[in-house]
N, C-alpha and C. Protein backbone atom coordinates (compact mmCIF):
# COMPACT_ATOMS: atom_id res chain seq x y z
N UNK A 1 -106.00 -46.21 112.92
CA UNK A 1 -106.11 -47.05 114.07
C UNK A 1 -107.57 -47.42 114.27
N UNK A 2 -107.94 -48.44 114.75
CA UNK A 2 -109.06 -49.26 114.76
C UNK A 2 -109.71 -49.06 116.26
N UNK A 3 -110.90 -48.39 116.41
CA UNK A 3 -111.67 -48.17 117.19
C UNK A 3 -111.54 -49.63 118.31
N UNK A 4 -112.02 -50.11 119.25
CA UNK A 4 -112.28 -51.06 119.98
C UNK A 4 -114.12 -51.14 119.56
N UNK A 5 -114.77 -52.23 119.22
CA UNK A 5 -116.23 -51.94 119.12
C UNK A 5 -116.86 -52.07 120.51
N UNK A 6 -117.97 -51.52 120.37
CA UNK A 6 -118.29 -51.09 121.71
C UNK A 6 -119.99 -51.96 121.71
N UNK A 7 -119.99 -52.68 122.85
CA UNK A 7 -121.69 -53.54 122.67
C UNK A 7 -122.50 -52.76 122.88
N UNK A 8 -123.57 -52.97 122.27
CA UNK A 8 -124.68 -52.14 122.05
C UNK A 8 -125.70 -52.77 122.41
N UNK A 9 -126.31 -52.73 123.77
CA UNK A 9 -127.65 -53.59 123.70
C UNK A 9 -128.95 -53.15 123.09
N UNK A 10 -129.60 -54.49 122.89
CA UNK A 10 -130.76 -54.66 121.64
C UNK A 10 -131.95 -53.65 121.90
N UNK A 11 -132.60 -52.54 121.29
CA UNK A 11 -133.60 -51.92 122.19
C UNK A 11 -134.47 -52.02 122.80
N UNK A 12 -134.95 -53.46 122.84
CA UNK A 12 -136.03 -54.12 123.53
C UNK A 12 -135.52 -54.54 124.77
N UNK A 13 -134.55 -54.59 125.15
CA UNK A 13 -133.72 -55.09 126.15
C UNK A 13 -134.06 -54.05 127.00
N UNK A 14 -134.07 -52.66 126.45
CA UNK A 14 -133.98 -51.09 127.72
C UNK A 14 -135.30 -50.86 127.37
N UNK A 15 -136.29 -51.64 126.83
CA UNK A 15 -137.99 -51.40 127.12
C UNK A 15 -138.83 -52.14 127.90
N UNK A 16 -137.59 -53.55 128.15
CA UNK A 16 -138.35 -54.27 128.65
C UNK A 16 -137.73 -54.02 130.23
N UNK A 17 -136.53 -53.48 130.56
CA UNK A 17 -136.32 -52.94 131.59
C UNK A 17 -137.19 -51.97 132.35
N UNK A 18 -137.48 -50.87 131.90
CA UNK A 18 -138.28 -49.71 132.36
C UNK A 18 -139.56 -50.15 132.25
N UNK A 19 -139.81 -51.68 131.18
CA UNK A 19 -141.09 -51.69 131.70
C UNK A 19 -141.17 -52.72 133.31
N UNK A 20 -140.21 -53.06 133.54
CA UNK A 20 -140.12 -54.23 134.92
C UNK A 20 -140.18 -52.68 135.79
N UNK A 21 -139.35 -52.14 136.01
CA UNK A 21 -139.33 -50.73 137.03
C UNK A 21 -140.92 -50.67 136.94
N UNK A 22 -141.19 -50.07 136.19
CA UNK A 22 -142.95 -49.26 136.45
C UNK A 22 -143.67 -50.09 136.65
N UNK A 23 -143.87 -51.47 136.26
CA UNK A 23 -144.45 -52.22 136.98
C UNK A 23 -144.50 -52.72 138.26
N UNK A 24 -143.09 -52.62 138.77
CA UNK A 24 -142.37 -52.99 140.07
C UNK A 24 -143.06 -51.43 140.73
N UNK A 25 -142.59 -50.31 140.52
CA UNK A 25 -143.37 -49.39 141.09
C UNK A 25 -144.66 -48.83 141.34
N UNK A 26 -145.35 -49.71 140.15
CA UNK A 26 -147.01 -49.60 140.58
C UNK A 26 -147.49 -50.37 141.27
N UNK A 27 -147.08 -51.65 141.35
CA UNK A 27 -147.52 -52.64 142.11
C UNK A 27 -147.09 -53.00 143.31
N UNK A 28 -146.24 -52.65 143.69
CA UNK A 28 -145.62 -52.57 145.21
C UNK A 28 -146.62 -52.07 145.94
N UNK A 29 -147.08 -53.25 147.20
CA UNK A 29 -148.19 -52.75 148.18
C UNK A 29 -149.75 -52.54 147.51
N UNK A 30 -150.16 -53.02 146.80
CA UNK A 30 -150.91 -52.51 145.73
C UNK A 30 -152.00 -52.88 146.26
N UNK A 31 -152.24 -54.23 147.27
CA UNK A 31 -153.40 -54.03 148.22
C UNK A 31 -153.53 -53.89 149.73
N UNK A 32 -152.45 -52.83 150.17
CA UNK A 32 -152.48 -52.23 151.14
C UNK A 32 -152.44 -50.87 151.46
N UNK A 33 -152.38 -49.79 150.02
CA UNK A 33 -152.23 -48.65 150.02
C UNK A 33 -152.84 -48.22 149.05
N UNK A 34 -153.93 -47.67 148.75
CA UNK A 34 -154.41 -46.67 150.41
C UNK A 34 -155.02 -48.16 151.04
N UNK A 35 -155.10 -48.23 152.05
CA UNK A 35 -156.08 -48.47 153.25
C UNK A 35 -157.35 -48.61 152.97
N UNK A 36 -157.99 -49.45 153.04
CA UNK A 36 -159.44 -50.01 152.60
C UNK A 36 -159.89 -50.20 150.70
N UNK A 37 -161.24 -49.41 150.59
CA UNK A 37 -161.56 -49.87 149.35
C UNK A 37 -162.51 -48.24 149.53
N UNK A 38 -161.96 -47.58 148.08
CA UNK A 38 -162.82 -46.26 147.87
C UNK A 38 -164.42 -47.17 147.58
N UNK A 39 -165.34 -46.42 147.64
CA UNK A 39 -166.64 -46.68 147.06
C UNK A 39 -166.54 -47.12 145.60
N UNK A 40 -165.99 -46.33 144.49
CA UNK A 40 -166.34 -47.55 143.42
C UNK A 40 -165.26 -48.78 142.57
N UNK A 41 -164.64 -48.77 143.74
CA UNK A 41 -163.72 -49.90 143.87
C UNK A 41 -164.37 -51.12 144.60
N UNK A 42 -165.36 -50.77 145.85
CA UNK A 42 -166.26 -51.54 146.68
C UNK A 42 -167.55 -52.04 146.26
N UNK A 43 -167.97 -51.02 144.74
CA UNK A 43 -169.22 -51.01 143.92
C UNK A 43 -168.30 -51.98 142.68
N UNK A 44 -167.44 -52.11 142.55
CA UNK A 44 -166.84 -52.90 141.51
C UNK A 44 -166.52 -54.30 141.71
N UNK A 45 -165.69 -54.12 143.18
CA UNK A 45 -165.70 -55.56 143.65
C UNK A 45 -166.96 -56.30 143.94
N UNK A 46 -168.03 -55.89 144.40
CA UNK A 46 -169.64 -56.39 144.82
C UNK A 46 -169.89 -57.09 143.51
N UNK A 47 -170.12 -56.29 142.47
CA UNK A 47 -170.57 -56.51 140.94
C UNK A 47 -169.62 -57.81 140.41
N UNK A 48 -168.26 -57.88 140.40
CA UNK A 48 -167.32 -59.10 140.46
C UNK A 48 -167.45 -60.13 141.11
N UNK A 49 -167.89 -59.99 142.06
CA UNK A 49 -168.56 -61.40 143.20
C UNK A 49 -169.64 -61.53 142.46
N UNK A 50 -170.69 -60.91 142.09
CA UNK A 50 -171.73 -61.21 141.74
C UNK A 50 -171.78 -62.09 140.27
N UNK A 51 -170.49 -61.18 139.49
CA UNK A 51 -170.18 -62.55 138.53
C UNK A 51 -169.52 -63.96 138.62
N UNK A 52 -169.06 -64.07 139.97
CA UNK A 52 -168.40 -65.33 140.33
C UNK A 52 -169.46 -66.19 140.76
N UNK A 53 -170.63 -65.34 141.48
CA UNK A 53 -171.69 -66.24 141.74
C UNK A 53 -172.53 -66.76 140.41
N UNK A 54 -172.29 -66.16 139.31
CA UNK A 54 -173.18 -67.11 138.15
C UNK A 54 -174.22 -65.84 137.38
N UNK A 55 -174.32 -64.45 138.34
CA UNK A 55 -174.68 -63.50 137.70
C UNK A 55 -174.03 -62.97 136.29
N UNK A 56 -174.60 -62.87 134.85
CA UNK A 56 -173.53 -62.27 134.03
C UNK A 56 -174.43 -61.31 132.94
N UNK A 57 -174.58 -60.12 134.11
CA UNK A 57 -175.14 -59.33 132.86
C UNK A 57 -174.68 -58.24 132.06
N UNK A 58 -175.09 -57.30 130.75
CA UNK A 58 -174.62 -56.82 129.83
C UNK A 58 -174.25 -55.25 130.29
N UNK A 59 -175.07 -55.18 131.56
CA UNK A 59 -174.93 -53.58 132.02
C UNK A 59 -175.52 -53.95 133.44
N UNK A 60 -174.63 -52.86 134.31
CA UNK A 60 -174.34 -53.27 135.58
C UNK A 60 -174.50 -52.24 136.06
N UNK A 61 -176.17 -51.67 136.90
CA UNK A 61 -176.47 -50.53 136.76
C UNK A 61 -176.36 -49.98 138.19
N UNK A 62 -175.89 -50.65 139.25
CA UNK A 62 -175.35 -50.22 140.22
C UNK A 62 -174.13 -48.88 139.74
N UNK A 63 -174.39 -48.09 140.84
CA UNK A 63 -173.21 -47.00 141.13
C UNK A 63 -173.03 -46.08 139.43
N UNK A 64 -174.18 -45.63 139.57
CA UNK A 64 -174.41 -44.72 138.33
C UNK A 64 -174.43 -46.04 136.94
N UNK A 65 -174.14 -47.32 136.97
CA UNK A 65 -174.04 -47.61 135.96
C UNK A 65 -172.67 -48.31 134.76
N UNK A 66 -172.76 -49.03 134.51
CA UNK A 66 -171.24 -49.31 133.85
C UNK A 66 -171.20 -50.52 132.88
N UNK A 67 -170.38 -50.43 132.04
CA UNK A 67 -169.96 -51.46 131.03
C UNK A 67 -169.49 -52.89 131.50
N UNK A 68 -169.84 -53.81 131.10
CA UNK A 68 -169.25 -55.41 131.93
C UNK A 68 -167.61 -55.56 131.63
N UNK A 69 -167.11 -55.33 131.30
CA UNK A 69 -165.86 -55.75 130.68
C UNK A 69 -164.73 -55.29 131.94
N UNK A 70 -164.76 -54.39 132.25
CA UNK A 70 -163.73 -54.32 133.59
C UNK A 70 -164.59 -55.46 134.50
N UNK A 71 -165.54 -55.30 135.05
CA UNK A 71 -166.32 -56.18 136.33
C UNK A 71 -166.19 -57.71 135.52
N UNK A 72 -165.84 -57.99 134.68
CA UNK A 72 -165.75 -59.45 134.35
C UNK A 72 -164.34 -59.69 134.22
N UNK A 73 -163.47 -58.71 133.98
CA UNK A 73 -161.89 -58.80 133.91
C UNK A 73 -161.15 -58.83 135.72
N UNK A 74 -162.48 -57.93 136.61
CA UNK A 74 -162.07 -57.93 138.15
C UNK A 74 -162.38 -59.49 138.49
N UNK A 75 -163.42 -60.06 138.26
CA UNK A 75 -163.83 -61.42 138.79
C UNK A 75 -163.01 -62.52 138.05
N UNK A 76 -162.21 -62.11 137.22
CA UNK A 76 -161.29 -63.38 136.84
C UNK A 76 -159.92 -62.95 137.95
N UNK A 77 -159.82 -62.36 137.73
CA UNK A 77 -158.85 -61.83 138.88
C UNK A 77 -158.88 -61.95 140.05
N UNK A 78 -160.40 -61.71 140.44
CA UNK A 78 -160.76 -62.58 141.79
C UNK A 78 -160.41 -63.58 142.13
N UNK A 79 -161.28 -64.19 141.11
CA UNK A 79 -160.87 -65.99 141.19
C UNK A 79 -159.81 -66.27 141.08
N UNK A 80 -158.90 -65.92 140.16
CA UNK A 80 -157.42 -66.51 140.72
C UNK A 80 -156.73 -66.13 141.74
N UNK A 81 -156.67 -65.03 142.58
CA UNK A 81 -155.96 -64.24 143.77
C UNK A 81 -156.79 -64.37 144.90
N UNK A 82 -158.05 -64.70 144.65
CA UNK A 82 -158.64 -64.19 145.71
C UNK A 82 -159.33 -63.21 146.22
N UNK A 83 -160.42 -63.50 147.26
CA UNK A 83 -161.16 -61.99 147.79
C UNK A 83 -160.42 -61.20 148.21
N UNK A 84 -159.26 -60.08 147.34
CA UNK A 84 -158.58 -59.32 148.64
C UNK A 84 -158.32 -58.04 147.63
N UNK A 85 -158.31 -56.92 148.61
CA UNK A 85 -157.80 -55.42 147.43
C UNK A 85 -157.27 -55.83 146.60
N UNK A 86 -155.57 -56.25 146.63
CA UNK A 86 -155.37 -56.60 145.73
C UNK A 86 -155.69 -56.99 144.33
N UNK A 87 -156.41 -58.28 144.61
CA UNK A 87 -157.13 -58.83 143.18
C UNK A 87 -157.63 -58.27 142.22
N UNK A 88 -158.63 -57.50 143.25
CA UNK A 88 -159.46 -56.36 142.58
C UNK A 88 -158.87 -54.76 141.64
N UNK A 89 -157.52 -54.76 142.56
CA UNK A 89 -156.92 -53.65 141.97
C UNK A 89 -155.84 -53.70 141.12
N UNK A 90 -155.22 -55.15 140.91
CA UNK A 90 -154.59 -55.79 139.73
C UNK A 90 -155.05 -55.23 138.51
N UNK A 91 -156.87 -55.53 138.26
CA UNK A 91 -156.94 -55.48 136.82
C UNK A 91 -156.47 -53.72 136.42
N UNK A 92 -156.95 -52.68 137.17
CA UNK A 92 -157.12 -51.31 136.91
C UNK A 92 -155.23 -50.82 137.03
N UNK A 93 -154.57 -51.79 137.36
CA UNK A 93 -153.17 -51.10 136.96
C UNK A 93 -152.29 -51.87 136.33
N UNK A 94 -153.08 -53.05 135.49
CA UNK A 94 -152.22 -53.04 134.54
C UNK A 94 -152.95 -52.66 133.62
C-alpha cells in the first residue's frame, strides 16, 4: 500500500522564518527601550552627526577612541531615519 506523500517545505523557507521572528523581536520598540541614550551610544551618535556635517575622519578619538566604520554606518542611518534612538540603534542590531 502506497504511503500518501507528505509536503515538505524547502529549508530556507524555516530560516527565513526564524529569521523574521528575531528580527521582529529585536527590533520591536528599538528606540524607546531603554529610555534615553547610554553614553557611548550618545558619543556615537555626536561622531555620526559630525559625519553628516562633512566631518570624515579615519579615527574618532572621542570616548576612549574608535574605528570609523560603525560611526559612518550610524550616519547613513541617520540620514535616512532621522535624528532619533532609533536610527542610531538600527545599525548595532542588525
Amino acid at each position: 500500500m502506497n504511503r500518501p506523500s507528505r509536503r515538505v517545505r524547502p529549508p530556507w523557507l524555516d530560516i527565513a522564518l526564524i529569521t523574521a521572528v528575531a528580527a521582529a523581536l529585536r527590533l520591536v520598540a528599538i528606540g524607546e527601550l531603554p529610555p534615553g541614550l547610554y553614553r557611548d551610544e550618545a558619543f556615537n551618535g555626536l561622531d555620526a552627526l559630525g559625519v553628516l556635517d562633512g566631518r570624515c575622519p579615519l579615527f574618532f578619538a572621542a570616548n576612549n577612541g574608535r574605528e570609523p566604520l560603525f560611526i559612518y554606518l550610524a550616519a547613513g542611518a541617520i540620514g535616512l531615519l532621522g535624528r532619533t534612538p532609533a536610527a542610531l540603534r538600527l545599525v548595532s542590531a542588525v
